[in-house]
Protein backbone atom coordinates (compact mmCIF):
# COMPACT_ATOMS: atom_id res chain seq x y z
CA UNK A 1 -2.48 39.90 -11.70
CA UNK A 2 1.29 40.26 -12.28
CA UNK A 3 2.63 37.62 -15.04
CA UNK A 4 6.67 37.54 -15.15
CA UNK A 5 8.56 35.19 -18.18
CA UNK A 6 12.32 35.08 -18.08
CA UNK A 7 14.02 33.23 -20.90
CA UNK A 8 17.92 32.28 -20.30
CA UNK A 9 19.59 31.50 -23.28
CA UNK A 10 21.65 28.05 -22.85
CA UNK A 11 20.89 26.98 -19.26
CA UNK A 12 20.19 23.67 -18.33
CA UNK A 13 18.96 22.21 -15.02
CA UNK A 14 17.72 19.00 -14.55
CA UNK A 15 14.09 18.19 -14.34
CA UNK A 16 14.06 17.21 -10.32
CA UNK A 17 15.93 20.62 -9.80
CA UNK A 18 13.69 22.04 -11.82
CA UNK A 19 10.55 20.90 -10.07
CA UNK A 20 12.04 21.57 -6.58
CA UNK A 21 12.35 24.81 -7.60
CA UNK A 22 9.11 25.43 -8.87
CA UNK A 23 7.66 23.86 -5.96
CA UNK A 24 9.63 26.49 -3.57
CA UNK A 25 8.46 29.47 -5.02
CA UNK A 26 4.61 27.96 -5.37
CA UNK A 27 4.73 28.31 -1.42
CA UNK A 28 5.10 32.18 -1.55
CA UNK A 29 1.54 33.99 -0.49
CA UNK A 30 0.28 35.62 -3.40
CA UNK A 31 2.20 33.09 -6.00
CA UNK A 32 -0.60 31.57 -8.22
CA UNK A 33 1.26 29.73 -10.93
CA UNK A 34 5.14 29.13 -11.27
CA UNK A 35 6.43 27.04 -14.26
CA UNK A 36 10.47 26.71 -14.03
CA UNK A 37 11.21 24.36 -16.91
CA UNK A 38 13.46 23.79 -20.30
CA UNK A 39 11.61 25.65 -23.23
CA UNK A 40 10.73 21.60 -25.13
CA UNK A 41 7.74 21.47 -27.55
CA UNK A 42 5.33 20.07 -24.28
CA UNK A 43 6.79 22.76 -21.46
CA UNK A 44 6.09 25.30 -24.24
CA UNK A 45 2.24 23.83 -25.05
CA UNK A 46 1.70 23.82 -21.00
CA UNK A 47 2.72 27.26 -20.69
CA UNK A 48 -0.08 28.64 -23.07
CA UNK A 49 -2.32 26.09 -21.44
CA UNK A 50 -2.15 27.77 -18.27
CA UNK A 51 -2.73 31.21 -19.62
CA UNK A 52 1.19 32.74 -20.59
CA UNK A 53 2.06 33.62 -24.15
CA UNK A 54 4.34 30.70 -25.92
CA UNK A 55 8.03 31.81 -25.20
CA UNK A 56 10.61 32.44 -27.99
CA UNK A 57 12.61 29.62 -26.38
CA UNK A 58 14.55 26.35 -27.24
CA UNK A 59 14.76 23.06 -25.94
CA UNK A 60 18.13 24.02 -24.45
CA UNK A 61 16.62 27.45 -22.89
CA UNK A 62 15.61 27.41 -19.29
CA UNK A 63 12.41 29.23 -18.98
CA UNK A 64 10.73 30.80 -15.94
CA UNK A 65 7.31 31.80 -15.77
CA UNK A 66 5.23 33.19 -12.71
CA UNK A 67 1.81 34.47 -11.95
CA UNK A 68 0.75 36.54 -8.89
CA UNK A 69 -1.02 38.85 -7.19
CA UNK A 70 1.27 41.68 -6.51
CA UNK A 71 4.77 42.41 -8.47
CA UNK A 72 6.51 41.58 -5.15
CA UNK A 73 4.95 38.07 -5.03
CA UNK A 74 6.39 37.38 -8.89
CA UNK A 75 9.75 38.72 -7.68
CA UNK A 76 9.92 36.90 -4.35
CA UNK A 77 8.80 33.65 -6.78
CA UNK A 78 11.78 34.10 -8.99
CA UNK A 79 13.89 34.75 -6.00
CA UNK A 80 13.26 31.81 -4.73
CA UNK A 81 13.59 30.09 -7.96
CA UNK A 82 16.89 31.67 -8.66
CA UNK A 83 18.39 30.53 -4.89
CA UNK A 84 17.50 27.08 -5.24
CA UNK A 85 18.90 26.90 -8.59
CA UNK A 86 22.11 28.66 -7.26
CA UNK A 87 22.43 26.12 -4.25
CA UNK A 88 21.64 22.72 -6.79
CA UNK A 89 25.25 24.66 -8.46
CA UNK A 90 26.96 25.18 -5.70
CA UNK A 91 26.30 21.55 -4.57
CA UNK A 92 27.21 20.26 -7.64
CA UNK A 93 30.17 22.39 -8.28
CA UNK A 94 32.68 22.59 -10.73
CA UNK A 95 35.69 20.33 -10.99
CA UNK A 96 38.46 21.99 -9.29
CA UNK A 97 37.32 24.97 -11.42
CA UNK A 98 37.92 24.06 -15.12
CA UNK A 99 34.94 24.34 -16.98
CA UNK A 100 32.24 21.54 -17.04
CA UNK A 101 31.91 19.15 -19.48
CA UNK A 102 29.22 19.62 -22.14
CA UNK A 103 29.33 16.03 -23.49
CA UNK A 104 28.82 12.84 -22.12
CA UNK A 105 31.81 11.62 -23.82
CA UNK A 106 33.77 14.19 -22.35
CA UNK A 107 32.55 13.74 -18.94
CA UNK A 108 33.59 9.93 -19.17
CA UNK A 109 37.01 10.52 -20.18
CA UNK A 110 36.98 12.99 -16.87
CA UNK A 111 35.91 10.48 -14.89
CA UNK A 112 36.97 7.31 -15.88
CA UNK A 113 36.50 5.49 -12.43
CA UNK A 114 32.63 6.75 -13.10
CA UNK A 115 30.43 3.14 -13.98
CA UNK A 116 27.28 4.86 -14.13
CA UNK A 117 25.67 7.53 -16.27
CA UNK A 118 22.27 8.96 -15.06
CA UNK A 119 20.46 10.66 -18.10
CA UNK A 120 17.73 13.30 -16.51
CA UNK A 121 16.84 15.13 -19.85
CA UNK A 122 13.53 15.38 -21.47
CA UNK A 123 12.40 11.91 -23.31
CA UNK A 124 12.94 13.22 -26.57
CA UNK A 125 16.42 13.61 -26.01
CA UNK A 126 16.63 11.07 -23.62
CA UNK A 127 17.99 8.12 -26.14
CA UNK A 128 21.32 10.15 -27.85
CA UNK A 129 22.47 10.62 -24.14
CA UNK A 130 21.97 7.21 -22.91
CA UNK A 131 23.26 5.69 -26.48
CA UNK A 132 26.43 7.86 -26.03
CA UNK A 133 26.57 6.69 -22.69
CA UNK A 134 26.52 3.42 -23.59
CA UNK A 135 28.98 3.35 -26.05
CA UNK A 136 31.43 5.26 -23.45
CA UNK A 137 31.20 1.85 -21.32
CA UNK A 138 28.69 2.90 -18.73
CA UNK A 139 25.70 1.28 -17.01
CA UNK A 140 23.18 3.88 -17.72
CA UNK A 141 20.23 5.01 -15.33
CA UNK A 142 17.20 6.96 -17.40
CA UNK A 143 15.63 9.10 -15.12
CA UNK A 144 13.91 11.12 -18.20
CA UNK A 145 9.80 9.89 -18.59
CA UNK A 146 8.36 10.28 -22.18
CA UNK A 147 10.84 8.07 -23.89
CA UNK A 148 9.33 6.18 -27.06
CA UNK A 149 9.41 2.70 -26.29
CA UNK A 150 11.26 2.22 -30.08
CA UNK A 151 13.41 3.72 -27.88
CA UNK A 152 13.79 1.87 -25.30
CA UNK A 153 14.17 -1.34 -27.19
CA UNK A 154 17.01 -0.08 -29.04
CA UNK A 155 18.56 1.34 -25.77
CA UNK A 156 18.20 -2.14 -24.18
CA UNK A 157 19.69 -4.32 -27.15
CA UNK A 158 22.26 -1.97 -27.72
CA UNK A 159 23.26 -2.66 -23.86
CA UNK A 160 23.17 -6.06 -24.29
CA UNK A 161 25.38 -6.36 -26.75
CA UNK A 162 28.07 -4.36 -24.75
CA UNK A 163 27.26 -6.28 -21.70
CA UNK A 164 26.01 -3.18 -20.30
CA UNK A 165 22.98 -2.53 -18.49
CA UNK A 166 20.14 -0.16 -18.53
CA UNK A 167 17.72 1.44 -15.89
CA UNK A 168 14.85 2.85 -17.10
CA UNK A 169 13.39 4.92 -18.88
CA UNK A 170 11.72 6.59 -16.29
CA UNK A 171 14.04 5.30 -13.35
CA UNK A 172 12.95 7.05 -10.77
CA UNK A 173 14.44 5.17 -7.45
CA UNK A 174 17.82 2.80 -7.58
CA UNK A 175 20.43 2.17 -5.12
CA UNK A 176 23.95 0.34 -5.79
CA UNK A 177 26.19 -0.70 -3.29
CA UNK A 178 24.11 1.03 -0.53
CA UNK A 179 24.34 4.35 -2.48
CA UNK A 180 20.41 5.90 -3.61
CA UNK A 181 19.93 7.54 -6.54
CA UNK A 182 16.97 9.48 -7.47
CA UNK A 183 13.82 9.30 -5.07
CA UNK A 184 15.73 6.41 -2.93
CA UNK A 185 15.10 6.07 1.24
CA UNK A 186 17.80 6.08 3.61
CA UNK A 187 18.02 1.71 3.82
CA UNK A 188 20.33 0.19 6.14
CA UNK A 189 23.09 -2.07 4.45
CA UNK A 190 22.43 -5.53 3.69
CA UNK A 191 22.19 -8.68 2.08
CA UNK A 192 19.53 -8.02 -0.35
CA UNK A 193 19.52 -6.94 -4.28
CA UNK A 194 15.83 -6.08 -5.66
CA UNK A 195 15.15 -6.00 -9.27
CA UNK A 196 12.30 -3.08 -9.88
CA UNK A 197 9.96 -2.25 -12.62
CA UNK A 198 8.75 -0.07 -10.32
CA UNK A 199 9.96 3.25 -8.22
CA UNK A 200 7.24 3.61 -5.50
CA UNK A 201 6.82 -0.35 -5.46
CA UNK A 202 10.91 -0.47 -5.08
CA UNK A 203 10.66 2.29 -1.81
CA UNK A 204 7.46 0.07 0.13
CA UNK A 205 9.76 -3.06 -0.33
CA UNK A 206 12.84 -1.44 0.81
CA UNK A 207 10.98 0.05 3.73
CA UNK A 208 8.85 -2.88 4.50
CA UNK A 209 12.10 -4.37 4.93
CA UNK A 210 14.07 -1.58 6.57
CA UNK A 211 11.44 -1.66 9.09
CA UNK A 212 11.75 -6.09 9.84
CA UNK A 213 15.89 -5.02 10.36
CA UNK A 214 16.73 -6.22 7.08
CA UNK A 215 19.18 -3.92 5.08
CA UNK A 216 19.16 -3.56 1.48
CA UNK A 217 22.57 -3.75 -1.00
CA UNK A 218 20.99 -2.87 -4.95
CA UNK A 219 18.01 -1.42 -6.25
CA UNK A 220 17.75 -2.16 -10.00
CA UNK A 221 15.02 0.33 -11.49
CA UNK A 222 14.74 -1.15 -14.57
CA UNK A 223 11.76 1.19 -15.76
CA UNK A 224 7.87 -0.04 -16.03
CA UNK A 225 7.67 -1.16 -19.21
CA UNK A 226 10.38 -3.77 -19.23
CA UNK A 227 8.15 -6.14 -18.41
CA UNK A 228 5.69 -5.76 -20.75
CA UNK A 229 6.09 -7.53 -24.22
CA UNK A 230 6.98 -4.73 -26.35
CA UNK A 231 10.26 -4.78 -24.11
CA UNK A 232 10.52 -8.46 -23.31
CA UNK A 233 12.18 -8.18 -19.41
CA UNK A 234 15.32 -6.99 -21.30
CA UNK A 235 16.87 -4.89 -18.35
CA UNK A 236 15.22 -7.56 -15.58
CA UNK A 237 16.83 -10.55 -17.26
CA UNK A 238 20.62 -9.13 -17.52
CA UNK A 239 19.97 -8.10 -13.91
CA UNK A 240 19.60 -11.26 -12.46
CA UNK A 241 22.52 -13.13 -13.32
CA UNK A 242 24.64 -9.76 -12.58
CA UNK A 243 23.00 -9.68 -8.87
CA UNK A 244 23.46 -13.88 -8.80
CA UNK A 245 27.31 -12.95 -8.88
CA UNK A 246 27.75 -10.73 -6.35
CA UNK A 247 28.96 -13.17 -2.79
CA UNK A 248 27.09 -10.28 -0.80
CA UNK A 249 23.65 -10.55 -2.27
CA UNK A 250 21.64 -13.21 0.25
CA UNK A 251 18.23 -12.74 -1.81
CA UNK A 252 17.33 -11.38 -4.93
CA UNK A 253 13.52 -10.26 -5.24
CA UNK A 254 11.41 -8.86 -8.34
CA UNK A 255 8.96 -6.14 -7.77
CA UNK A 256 7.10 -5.15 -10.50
CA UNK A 257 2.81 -4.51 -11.61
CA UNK A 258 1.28 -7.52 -13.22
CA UNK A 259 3.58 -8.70 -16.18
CA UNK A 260 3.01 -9.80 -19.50
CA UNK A 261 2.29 -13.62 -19.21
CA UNK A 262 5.12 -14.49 -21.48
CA UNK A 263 7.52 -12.32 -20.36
CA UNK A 264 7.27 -13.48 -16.56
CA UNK A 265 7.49 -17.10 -18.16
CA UNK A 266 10.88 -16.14 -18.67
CA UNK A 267 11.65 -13.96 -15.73
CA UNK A 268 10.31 -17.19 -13.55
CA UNK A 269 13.27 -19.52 -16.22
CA UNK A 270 16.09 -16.62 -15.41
CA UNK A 271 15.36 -17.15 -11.39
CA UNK A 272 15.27 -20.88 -11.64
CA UNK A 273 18.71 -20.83 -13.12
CA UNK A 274 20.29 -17.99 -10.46
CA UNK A 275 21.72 -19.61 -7.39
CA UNK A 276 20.90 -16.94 -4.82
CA UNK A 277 17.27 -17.95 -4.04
CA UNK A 278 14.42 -14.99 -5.94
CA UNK A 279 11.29 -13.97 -4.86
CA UNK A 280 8.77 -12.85 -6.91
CA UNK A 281 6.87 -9.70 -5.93
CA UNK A 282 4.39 -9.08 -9.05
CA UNK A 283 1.73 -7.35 -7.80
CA UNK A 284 -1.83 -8.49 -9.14
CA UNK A 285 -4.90 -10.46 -8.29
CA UNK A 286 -3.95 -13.73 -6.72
CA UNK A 287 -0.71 -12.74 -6.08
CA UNK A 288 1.30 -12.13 -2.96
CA UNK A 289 1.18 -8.77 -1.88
CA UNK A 290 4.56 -6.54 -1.39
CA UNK A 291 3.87 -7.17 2.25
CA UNK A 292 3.69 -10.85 1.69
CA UNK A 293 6.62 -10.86 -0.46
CA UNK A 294 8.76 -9.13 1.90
CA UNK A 295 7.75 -11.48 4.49
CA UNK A 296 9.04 -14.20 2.16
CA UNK A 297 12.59 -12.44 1.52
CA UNK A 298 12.75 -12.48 5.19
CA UNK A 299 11.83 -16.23 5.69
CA UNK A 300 14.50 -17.32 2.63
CA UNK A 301 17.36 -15.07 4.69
CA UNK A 302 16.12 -16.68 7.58
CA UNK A 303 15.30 -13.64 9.18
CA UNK A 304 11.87 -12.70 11.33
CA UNK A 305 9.95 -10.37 9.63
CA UNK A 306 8.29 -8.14 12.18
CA UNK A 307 4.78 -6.73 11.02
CA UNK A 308 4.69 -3.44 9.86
CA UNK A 309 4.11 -0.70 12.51
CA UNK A 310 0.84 1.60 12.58
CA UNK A 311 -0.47 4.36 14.19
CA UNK A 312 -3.77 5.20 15.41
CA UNK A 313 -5.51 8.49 14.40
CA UNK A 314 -5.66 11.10 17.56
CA UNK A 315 -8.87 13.14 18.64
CA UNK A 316 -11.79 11.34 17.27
CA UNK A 317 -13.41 7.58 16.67
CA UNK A 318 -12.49 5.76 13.55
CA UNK A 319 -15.74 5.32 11.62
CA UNK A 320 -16.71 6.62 7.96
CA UNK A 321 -19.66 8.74 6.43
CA UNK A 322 -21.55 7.20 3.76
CA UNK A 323 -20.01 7.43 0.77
CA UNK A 324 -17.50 5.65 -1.98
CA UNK A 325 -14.10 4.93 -1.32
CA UNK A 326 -11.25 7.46 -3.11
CA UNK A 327 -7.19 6.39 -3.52
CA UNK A 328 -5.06 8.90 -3.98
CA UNK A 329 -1.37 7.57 -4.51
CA UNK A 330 2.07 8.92 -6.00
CA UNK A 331 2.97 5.76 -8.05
CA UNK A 332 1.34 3.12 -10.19
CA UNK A 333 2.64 -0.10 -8.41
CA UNK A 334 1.18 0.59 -4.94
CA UNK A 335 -2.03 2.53 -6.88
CA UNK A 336 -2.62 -0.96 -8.54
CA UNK A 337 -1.84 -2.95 -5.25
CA UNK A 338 -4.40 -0.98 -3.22
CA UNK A 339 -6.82 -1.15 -6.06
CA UNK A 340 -6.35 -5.35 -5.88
CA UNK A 341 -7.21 -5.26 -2.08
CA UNK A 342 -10.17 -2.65 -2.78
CA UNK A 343 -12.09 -4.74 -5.38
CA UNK A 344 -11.61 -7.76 -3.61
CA UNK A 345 -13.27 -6.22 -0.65
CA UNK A 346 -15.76 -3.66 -2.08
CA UNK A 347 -16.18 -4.24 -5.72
CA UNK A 348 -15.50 -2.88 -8.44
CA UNK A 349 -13.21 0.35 -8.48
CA UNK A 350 -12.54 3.15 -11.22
CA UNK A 351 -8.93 3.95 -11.95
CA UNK A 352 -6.53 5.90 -14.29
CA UNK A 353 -4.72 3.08 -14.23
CA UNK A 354 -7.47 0.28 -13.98
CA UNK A 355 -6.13 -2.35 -16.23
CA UNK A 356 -9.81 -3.37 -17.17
CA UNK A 357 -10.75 -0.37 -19.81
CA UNK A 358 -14.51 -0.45 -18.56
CA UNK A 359 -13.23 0.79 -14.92
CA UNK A 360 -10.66 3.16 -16.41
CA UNK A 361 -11.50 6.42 -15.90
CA UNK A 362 -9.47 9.81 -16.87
CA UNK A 363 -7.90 11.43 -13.79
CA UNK A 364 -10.77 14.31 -14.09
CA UNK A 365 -13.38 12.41 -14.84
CA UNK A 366 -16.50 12.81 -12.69
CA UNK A 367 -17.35 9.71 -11.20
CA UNK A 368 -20.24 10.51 -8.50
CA UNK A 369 -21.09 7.58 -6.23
CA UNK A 370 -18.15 5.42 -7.51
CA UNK A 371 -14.87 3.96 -5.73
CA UNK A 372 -12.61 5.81 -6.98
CA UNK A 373 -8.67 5.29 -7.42
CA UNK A 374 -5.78 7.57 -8.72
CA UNK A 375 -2.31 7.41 -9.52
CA UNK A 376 -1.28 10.94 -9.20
CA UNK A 377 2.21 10.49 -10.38
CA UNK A 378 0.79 9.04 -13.75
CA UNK A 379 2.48 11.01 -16.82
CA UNK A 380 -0.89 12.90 -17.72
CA UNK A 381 -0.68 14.88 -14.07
CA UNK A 382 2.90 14.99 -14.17
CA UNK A 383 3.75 16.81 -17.17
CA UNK A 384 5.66 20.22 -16.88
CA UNK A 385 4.36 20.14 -12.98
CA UNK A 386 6.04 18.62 -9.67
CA UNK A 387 5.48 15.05 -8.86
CA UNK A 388 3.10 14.67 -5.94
CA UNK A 389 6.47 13.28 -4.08
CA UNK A 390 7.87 16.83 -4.56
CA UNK A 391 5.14 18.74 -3.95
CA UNK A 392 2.10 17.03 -2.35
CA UNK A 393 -0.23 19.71 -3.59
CA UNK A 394 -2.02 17.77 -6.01
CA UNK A 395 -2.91 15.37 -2.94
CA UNK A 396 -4.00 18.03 -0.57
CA UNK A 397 -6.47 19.52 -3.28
CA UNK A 398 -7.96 15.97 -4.13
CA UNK A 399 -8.19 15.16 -0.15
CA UNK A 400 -10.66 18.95 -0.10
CA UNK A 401 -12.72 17.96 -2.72
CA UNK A 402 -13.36 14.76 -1.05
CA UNK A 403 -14.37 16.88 1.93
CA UNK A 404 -17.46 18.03 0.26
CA UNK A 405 -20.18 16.82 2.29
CA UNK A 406 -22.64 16.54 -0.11
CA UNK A 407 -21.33 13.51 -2.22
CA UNK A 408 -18.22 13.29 -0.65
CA UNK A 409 -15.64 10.22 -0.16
CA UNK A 410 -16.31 7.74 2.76
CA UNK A 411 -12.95 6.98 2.83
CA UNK A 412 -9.95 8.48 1.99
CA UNK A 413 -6.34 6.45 1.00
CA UNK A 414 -3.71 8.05 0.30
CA UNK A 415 0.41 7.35 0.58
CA UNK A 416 2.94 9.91 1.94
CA UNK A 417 6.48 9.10 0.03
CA UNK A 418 9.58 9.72 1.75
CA UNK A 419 13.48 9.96 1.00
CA UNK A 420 15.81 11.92 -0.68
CA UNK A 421 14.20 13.74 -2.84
CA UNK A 422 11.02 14.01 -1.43
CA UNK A 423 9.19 17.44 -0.09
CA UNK A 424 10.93 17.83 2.79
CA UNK A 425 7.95 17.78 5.33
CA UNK A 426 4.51 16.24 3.28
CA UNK A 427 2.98 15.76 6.24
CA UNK A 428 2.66 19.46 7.23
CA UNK A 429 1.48 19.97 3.94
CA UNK A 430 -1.37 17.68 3.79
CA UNK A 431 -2.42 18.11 7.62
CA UNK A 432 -4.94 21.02 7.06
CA UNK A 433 -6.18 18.86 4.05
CA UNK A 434 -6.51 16.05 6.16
CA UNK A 435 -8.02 17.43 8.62
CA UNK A 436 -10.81 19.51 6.50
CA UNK A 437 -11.42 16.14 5.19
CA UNK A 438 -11.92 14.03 8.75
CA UNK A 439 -14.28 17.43 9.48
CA UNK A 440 -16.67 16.43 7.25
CA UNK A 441 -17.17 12.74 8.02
CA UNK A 442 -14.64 11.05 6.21
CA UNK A 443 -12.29 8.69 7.65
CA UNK A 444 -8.44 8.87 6.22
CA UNK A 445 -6.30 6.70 5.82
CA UNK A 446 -2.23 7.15 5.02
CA UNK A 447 0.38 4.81 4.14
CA UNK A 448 3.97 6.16 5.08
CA UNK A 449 6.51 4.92 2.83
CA UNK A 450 9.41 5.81 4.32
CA UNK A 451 12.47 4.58 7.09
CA UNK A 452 13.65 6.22 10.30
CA UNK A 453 17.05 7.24 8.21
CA UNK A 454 14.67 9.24 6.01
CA UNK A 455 15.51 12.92 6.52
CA UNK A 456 11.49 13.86 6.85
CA UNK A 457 11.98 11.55 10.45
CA UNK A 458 9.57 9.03 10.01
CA UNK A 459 7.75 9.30 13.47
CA UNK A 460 7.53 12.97 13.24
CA UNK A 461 5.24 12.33 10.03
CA UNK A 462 3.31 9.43 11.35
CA UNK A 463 2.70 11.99 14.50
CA UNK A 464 1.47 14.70 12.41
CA UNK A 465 -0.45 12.43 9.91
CA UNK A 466 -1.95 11.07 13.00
CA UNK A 467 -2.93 14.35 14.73
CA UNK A 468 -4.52 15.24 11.64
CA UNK A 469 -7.21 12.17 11.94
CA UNK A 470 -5.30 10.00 9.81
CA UNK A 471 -4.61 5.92 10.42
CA UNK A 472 -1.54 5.54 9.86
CA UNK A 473 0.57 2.06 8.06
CA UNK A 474 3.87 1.54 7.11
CA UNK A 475 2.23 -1.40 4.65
CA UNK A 476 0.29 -0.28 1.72
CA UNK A 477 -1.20 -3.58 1.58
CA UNK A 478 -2.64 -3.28 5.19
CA UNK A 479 -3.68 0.57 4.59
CA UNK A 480 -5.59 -0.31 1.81
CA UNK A 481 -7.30 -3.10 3.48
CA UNK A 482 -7.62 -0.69 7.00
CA UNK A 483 -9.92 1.25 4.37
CA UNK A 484 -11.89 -1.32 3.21
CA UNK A 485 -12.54 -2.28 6.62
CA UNK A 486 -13.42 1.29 7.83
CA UNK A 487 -15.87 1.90 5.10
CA UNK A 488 -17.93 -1.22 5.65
CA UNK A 489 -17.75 -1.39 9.36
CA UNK A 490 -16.18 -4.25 9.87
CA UNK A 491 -13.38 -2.92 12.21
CA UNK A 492 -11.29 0.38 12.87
CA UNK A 493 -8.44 -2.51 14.61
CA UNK A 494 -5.87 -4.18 12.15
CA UNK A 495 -5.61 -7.56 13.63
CA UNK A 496 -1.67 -8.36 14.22
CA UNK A 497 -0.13 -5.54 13.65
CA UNK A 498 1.94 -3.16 16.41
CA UNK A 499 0.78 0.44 16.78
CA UNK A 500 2.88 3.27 16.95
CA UNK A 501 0.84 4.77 19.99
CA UNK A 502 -0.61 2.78 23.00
């Protein structure tokens, strides 16, 4: 085994670059561990964790560490590293050639037209950027996970009082004025504004629409916590009146997991007093699902809402082995809206994210004979390795364990996320997976998140998914109960819906 650990001094990338990188070079033959990431207290702890010595770095160090079989495998991995850095450069560029700013201060005086600052820097550090940001006169956007929620609050109050707003922390998906930022589909333009405390949530809505012909103007990330009561809807409730003012917002609608009872008290007061109607999309038992909700956007812009498309699996019947039911997803609002439909349809349901602490379970937790649902893109998998949207490895393993015929999963759910942003073909890289998996008895089921602007091409994945044995919706909602269904028998045919094949 050949082990390679490069340390350069005072180079920063960005923690998407960073994980697109590493995700590039894991592909080589031979690679079997890449870590590109800044030298922080936690990149430095995962490094030993996976078997490297503890670098000599900072958090302002970029640090590159690969294991393979062969020396030529490490130095086609850091090749690989190095070119994707080098093109995330020359994309960016420099301004005109003078030297890039090293402050955020600076880089506002630069670009004083600029509104928005996004903040992609490793929690820690996450608040003196945003703060500084603030106080420039920006909106900031948090990308950065790991931010104390002390944090937070004073992020949020400190952008109130300079009528300023913040998304985030942990902002993965928003779009303003029709532009995306972060993990963000390809919507067409229209008359709608969403408020998120949710990313993955935020991308089925704007799809679900996309996909009735309904365009989408603002996506307001405003992080998953702000609706909890240690943040109070801070971020949601200066959002609303800000999307009330703008003449070409038609509907405003709130997608978030179940809130904190008072806090959506309030949220439900700040939409009664906006004069653009709001829907409420807050996902838990007894309420509407995102399907439902987008349904209901359609119906207040008086609009037909078309029923999302599916696709049939190719080459064999739709039935499932014995066994439990397993959800595998890449972000907590659709994890907790399939694991509503499951328990109302199976019983009850283990999760990393169950909010009942006698069903929640640790994401390696053996849990033999159980249904079994995971949020793969929860912080505890995430840290110092590539979001399952980046690099749907973590998915493909899960679906071959499930494959294991002795004990194995019934079912399988799982959602494929698309968009800028996004591995660039996931369903190539969970076919073999998928297929291993319908082998051995199980019956699949996918949920494709995505629009046909997405740059994956959204029938060319639903084809592949499909070839591989999967069923394939466009609605979580109806995916996850499509699996239900499967596993008990009680039909392989989603009544209402349009397939993709005939």
């Amino acid at each position: 085994m050949t082990e390679t650990v490069r340390i350069e001094r005072g180079r920063y990338h960005d923690s998407v670059t960073l994980m697109r990188a590493s995700a590039a070079a894991r592909d080589i033959p031979g690679v079997e561990t890449v870590i590109a990431a800044m030298g922080t207290e936690l990149n430095r702890d995962l490094l030993v964790q996976v078997g490297f010595a503890e670098p000599d770095a900072t958090p302002d160090d970029l640090v590159v560490a690969v294991s393979a079989d062969s020396p030529a495998s490490a130095e086609a991995a850091v090749a690989a590293i190095d070119r994707q850095l080098a093109e995330r450069g020359a994309s960016v560029g420099s301004d005109r050639g003078r030297t890039a700013p090293r402050t955020v201060e600076s880089a506002a005086a630069r670009a004083p037209d600029a509104g928005v600052v996004v903040v992609s820097v490793p929690g820690p550090h996450a608040y003196v950027e945003a703060m500084a940001a603030l106080r420039a006169g920006r909106h900031v956007m948090v990308f950065s996970d790991g931010v104390d929620v002390a944090a937070e609050v004073a992020l949020k109050r400190e952008a109130t009082a300079l009528g300023r707003l913040v998304m985030g922390p942990d902002c993965g998906t928003a779009i303003l004025d029709g532009v995306g930022l972060g993990f963000a589909n390809a919507v067409i333009p229209g008359p709608v504004a969403l408020v998120a405390a949710s990313g993955t949530g935020a991308q089925q809505m704007c799809c679900l629409l996309d996909g009735a012909g309904i365009g989408v103007r603002h996506v307001i990330g405003v992080g998953g916590r702000d609706l909890l009561s240690d943040v109070g809807g801070v971020s949601t409730l200066a959002a609303l009146p800000a999307l009330d003012d703008d003449p070409a917002v038609g509907v405003i609608g709130v997608v978030s997991k179940p809130p904190d009872p008072g806090v959506a008290e309030a949220v439900i007061a700040a939409a009664g007093r906006c004069r653009t109607p709001v829907v409420l999309a807050l996902v838990g038992p007894g309420r509407p699902t995102l399907t439902e909700a987008a349904a209901e956007i359609a119906a207040a812009l008086g609009s037909p809402f078309t029923e999302p498309q599916w696709w049939r699996a190719s080459g064999r019947p739709v039935s499932a082995r014995p066994g439990p039911a397993l959800g595998l997803f890449s972000g907590g609002t659709n994890a907790a809206e399939a694991l509503v439909v499951l328990e109302e349809r199976l019983g009850p349901v283990r999760s990393n994210v169950h909010p009942d602490p006698s069903r929640r379970i640790g994401p390696f937790d053996p849990a033999s004979g159980a249904h079994v649902l995971l949020d793969l893109g929860d912080d505890e998998l995430t840290a110092g390795r590539p979001h399952p949207m980046i690099d749907p490895a973590i998915v493909a393993d899960r679906v071959r364990a499930a494959a294991d015929a002795d004990g194995g999963a019934g079912v399988v759910l799982l959602d494929v996320v698309l968009g800028h942003g996004a591995h660039p073909d996931p369903a190539a890289e969970l076919a073999p997976a998928l297929s291993t998996a319908g082998a051995a008895g199980a019956a699949i089921v996918a949920v494709l998140i995505g629009t046909a602007g997405d740059p994956q091409g959204l029938d060319r994945q639903a084809r592949a998914l499909a070839d591989a044995g999967a069923i394939v919706h466009r609605s979580n909602a109806r995916g996850a109960e499509q699996a239900a269904a499967v596993l008990t028998g009680t039909g392989a045919e989603p009544v209402g819906t349009r397939s993709g094949r005939s």
